[in-house]
C-alpha atoms as a PDB file:
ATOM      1  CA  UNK A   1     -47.513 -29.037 -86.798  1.00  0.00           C
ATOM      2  CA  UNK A   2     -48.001 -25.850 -84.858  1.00  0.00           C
ATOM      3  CA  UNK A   3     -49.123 -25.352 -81.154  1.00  0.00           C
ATOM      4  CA  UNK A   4     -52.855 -25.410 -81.091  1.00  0.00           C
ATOM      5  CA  UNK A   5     -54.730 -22.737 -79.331  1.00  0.00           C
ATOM      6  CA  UNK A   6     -55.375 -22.806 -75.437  1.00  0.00           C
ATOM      7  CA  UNK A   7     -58.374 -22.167 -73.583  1.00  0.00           C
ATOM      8  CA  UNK A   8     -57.814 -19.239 -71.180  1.00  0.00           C
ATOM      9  CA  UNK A   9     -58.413 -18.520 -67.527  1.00  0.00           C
ATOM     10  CA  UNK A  10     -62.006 -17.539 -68.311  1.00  0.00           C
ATOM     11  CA  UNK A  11     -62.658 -19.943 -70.860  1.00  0.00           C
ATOM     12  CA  UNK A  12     -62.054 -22.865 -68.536  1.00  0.00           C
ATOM     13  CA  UNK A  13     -63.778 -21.652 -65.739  1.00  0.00           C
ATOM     14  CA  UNK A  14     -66.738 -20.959 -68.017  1.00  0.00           C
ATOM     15  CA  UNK A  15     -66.647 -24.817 -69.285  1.00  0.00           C
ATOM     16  CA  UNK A  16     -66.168 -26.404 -65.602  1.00  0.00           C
ATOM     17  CA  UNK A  17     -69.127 -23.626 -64.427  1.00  0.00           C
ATOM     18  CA  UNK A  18     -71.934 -25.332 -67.012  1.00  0.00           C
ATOM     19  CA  UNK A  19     -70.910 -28.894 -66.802  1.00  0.00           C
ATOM     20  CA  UNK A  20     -71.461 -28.644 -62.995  1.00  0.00           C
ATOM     21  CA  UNK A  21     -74.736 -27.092 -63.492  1.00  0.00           C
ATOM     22  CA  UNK A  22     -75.915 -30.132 -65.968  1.00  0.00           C
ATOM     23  CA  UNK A  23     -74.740 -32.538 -63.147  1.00  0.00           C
ATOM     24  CA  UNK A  24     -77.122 -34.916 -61.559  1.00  0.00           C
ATOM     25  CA  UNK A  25     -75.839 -34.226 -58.417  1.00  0.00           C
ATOM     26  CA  UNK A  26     -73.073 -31.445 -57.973  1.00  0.00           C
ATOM     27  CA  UNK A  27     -72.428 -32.679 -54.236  1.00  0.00           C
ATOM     28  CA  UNK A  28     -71.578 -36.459 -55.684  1.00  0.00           C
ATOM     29  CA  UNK A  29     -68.888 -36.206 -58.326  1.00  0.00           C
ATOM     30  CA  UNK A  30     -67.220 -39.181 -59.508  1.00  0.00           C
ATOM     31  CA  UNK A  31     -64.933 -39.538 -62.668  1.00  0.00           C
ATOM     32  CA  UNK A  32     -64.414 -41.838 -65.398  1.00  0.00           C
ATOM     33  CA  UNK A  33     -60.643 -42.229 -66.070  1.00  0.00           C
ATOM     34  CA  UNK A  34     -59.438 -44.122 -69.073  1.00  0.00           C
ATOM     35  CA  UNK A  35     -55.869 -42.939 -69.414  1.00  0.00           C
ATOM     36  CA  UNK A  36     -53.445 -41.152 -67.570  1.00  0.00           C
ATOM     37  CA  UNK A  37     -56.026 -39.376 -64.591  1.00  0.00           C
ATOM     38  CA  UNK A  38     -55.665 -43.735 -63.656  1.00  0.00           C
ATOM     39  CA  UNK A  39     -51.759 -43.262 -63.133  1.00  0.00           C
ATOM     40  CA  UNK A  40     -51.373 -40.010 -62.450  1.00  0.00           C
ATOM     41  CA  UNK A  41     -54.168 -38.523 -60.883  1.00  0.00           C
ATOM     42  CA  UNK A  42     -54.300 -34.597 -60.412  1.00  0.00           C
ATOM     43  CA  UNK A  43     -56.047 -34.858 -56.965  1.00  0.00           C
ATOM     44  CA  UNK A  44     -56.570 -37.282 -53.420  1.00  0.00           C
ATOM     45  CA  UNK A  45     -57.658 -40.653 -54.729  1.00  0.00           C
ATOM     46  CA  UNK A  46     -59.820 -42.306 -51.461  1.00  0.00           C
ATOM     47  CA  UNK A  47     -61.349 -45.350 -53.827  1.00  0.00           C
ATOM     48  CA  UNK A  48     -61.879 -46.458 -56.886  1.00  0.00           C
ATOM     49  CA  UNK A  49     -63.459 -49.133 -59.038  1.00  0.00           C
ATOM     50  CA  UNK A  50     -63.979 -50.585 -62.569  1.00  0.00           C
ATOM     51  CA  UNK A  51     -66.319 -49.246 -64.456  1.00  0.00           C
ATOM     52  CA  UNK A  52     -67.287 -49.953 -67.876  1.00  0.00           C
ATOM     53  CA  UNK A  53     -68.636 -46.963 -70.135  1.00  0.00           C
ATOM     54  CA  UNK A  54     -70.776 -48.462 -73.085  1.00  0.00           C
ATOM     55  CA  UNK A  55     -70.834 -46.922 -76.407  1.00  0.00           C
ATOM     56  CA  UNK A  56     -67.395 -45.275 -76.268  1.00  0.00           C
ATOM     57  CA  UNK A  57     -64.334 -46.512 -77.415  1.00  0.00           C
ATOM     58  CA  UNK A  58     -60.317 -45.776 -75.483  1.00  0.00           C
ATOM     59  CA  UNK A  59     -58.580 -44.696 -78.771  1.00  0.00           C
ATOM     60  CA  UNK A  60     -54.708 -42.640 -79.503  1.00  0.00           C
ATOM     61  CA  UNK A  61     -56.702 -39.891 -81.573  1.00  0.00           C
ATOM     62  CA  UNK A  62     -55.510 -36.608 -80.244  1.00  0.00           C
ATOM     63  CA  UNK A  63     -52.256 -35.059 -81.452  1.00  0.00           C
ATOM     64  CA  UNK A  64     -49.862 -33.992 -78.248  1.00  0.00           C
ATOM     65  CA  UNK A  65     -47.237 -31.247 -79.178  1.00  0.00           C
ATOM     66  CA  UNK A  66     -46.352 -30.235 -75.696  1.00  0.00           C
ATOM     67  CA  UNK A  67     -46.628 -33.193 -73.375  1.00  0.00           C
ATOM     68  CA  UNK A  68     -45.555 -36.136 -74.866  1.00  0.00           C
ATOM     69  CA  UNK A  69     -44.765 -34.692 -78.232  1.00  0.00           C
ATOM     70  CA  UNK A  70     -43.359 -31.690 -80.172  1.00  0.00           C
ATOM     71  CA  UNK A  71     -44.644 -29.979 -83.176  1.00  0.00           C
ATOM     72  CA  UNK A  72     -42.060 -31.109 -85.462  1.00  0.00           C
ATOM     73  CA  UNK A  73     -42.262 -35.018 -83.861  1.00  0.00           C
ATOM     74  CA  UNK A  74     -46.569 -34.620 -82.557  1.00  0.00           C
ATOM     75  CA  UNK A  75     -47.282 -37.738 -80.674  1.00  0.00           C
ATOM     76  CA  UNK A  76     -50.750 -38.866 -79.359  1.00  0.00           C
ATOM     77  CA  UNK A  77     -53.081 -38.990 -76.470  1.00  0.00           C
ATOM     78  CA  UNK A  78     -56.070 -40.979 -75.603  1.00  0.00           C
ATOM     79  CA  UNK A  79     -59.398 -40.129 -76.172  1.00  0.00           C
ATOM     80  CA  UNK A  80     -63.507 -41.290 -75.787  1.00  0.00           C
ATOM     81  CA  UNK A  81     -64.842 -41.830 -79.293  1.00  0.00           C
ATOM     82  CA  UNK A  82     -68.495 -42.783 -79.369  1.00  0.00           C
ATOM     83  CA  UNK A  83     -68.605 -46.578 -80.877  1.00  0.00           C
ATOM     84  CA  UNK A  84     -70.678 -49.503 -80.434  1.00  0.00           C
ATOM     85  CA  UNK A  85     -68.246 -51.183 -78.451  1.00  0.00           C
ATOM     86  CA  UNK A  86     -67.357 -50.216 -74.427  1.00  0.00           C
ATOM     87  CA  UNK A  87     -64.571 -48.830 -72.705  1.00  0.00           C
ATOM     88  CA  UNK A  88     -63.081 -50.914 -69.368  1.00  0.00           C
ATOM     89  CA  UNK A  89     -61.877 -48.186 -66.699  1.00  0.00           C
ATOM     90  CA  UNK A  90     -61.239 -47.243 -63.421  1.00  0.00           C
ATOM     91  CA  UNK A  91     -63.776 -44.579 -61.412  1.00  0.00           C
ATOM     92  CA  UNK A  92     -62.876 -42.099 -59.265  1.00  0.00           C
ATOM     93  CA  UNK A  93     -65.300 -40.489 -56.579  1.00  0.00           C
ATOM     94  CA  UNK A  94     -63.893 -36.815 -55.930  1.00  0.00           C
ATOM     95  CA  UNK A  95     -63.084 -36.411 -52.122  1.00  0.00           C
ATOM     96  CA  UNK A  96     -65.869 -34.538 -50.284  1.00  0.00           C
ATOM     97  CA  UNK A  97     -63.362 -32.453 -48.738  1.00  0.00           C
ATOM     98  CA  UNK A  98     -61.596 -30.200 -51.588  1.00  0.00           C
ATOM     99  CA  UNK A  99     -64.015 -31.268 -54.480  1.00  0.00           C
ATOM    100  CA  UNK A 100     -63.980 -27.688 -56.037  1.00  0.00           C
ATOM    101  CA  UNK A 101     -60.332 -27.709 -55.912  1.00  0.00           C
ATOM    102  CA  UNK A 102     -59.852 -31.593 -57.602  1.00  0.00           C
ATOM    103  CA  UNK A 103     -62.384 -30.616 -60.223  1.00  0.00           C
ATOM    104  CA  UNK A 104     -60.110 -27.080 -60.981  1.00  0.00           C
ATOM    105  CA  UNK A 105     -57.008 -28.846 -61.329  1.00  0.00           C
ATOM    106  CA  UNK A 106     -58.378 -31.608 -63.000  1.00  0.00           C
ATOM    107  CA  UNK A 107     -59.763 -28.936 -65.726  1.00  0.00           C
ATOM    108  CA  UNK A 108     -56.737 -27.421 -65.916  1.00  0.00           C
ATOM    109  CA  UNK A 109     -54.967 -30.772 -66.653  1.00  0.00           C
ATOM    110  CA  UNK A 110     -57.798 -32.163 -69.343  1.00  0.00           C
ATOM    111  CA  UNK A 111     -59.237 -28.772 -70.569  1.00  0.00           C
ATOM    112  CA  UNK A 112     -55.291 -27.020 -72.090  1.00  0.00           C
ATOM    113  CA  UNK A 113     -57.567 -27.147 -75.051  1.00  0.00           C
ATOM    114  CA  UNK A 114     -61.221 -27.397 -76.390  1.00  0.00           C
ATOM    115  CA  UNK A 115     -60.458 -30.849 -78.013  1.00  0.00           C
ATOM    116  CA  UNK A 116     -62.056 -32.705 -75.046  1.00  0.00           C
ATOM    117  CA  UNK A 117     -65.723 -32.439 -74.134  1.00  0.00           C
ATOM    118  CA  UNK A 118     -66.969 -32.802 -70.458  1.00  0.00           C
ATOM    119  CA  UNK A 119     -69.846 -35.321 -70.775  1.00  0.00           C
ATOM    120  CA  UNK A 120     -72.086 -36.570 -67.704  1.00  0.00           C
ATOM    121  CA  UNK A 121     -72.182 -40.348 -68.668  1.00  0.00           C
ATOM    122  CA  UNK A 122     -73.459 -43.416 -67.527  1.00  0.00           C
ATOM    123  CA  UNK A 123     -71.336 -46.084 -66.324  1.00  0.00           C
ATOM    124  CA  UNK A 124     -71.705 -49.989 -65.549  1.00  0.00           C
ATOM    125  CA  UNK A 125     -70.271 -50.727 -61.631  1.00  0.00           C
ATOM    126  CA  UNK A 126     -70.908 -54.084 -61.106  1.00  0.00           C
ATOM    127  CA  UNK A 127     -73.563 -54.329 -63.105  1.00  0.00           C
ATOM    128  CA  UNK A 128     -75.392 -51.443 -61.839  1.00  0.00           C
ATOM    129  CA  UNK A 129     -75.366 -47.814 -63.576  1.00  0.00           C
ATOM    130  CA  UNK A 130     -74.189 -44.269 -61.841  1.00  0.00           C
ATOM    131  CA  UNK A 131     -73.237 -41.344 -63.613  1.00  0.00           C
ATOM    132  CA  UNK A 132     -69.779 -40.109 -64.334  1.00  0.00           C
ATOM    133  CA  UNK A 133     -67.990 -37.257 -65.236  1.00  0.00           C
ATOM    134  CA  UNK A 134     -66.336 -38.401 -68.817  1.00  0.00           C
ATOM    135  CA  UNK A 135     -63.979 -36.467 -71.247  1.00  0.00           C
ATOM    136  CA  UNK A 136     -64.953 -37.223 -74.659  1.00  0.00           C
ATOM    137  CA  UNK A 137     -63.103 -35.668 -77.746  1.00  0.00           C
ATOM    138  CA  UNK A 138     -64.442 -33.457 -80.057  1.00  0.00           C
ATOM    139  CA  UNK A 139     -64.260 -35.030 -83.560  1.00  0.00           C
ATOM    140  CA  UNK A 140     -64.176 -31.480 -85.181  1.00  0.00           C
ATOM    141  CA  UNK A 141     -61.297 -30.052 -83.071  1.00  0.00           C
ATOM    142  CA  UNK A 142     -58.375 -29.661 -85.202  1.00  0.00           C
ATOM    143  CA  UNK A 143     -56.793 -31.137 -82.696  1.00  0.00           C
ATOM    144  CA  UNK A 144     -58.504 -34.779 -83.144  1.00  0.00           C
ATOM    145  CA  UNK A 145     -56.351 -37.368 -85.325  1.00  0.00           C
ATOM    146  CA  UNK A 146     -59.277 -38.968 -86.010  1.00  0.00           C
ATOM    147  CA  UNK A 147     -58.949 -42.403 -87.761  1.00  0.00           C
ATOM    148  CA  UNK A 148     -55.491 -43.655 -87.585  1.00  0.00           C
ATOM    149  CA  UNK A 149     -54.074 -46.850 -88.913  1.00  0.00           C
ATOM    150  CA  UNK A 150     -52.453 -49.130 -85.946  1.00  0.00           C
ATOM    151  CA  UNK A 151     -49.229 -48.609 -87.827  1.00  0.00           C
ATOM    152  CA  UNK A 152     -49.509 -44.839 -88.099  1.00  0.00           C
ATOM    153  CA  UNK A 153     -50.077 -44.543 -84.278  1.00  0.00           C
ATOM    154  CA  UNK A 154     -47.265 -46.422 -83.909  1.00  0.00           C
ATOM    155  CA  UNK A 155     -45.170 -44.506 -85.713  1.00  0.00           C
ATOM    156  CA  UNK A 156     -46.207 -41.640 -84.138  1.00  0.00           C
ATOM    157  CA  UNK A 157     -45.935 -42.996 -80.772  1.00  0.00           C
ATOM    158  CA  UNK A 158     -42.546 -44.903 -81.360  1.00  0.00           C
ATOM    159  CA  UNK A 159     -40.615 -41.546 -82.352  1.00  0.00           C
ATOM    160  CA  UNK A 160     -42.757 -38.872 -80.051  1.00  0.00           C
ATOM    161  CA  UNK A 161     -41.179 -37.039 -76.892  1.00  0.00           C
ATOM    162  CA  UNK A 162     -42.677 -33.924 -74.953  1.00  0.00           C
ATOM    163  CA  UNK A 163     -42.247 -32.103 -71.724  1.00  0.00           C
ATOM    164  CA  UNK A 164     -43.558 -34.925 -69.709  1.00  0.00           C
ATOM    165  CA  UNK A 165     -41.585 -37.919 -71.355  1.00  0.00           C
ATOM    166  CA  UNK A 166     -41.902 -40.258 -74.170  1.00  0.00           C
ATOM    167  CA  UNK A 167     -45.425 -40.644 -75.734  1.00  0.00           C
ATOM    168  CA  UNK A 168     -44.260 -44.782 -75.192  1.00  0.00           C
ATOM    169  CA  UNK A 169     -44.011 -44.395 -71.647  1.00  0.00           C
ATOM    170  CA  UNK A 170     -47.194 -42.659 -72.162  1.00  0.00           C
ATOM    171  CA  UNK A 171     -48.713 -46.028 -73.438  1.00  0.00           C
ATOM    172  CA  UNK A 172     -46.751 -48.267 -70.964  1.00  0.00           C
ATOM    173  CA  UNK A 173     -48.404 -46.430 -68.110  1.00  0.00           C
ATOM    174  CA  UNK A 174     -51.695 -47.138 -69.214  1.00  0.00           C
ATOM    175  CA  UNK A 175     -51.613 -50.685 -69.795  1.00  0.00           C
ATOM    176  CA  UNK A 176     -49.999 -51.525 -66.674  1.00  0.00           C
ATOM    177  CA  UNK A 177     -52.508 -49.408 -64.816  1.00  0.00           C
ATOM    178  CA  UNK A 178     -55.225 -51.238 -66.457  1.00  0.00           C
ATOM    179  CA  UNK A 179     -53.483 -54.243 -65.875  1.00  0.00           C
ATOM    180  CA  UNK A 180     -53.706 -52.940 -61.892  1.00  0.00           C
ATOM    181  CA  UNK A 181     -56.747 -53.053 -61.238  1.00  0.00           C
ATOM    182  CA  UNK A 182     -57.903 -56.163 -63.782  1.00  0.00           C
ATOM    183  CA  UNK A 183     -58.191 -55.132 -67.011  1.00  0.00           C
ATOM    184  CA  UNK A 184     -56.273 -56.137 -70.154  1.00  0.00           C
ATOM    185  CA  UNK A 185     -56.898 -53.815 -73.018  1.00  0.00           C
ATOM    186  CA  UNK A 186     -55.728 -56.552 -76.046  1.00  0.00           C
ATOM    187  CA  UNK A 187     -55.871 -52.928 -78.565  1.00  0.00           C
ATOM    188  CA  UNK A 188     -53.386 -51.699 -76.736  1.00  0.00           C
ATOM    189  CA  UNK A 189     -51.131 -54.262 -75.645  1.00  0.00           C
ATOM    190  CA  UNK A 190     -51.089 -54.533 -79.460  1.00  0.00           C
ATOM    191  CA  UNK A 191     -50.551 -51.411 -80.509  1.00  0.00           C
ATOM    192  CA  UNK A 192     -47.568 -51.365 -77.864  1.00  0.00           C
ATOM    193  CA  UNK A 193     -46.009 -54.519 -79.642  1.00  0.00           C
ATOM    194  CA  UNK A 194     -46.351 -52.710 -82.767  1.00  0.00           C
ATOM    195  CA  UNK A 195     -44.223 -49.793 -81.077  1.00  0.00           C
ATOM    196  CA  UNK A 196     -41.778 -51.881 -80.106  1.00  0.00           C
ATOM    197  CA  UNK A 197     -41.104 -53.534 -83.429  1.00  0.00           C
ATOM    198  CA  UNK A 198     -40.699 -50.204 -84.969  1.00  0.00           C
ATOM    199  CA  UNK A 199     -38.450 -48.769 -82.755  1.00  0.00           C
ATOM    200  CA  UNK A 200     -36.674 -52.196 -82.927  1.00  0.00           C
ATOM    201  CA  UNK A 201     -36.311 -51.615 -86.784  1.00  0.00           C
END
């Protein structure tokens, strides 16, 4: 699998400059992390909170060649796919102080490549609704696995290794950050068993 093409300077600045103009409120940012921005945030982290984020689904459907994979071994990431079910994570107001500067590094961390969409959403905070910054993948982006078996992202995520460490670590992490702050994702803690028995084999 080869390298897939990244954005450039320009092109990322470009995205972060029109999803700030569709915000709500530019001066009261929060985000809505479902993977790795819960672990290893790219910015200060003052609070945060569950949130729940209906009609979107946590899902290993985008191929990693460079960070937890390599393109003759690709592993996989986590991504929003819309779905009828709901997504359990953590959200993160920006700090006041340094805002521009979290929201450039956090586009330079989740924007390498077009195959996540910054999406204003709506989130459920203890049982009331605010609106969150969410990256959602882009279903037509080479980059998207889309529909995986269990077993297949297993395999994938059993054997994977990139510049940042195993693509198992990758899922580890996760689950015991949801874990953190309350949540139990049983998909995942599944899909981690299944990992484990194929390494195992």
């Amino acid at each position: 699998m080869k390298r897939f093409d990244h954005l450039t300077t320009r092109e990322r600045g470009q995205s972060l400059q029109r999803t700030i103009e569709l915000a709500p409120d530019p001066e009261t940012i929060s985000l809505f992390a479902y993977g790795s921005l819960i672990w290893r945030p790219c910015f200060e982290v003052q609070s945060r909170c569950k949130a729940i984020l209906h009609g979107y689904r946590r899902d290993f459907c985008v191929f990693t060649v460079e960070a937890r994979g390599a393109p003759d071994s690709p592993g996989l990431g986590l991504g929003l796919r819309v779905d009828s079910a709901s997504c359990q994570g953590v959200l993160i107001p920006l700090p006041e102080d340094g805002r521009s500067e979290a929201l450039t590094s956090i586009w330079e961390r989740e924007m390498l490549t077009a195959v996540y969409q910054p999406k204003w959403v709506s989130v459920e905070v203890d049982s009331k609704i605010t609106t969150a910054l969410a990256f959602v993948v882009d279903e037509l982006h080479p980059q998207c696995a889309g529909d995986l078996s269990e077993e297949a992202q297993a395999v994938m995520i059993g054997s994977a290794v990139g510049e940042l460490g195993s693509c198992r670590d990758y899922l580890v992490n996760t689950i015991d950050a949801l874990r953190n702050v309350g949540i139990h994702d049983l998909p995942l803690e599944g899909l981690l068993r299944r990992v484990n028995l194929q390494i195992s084999e």
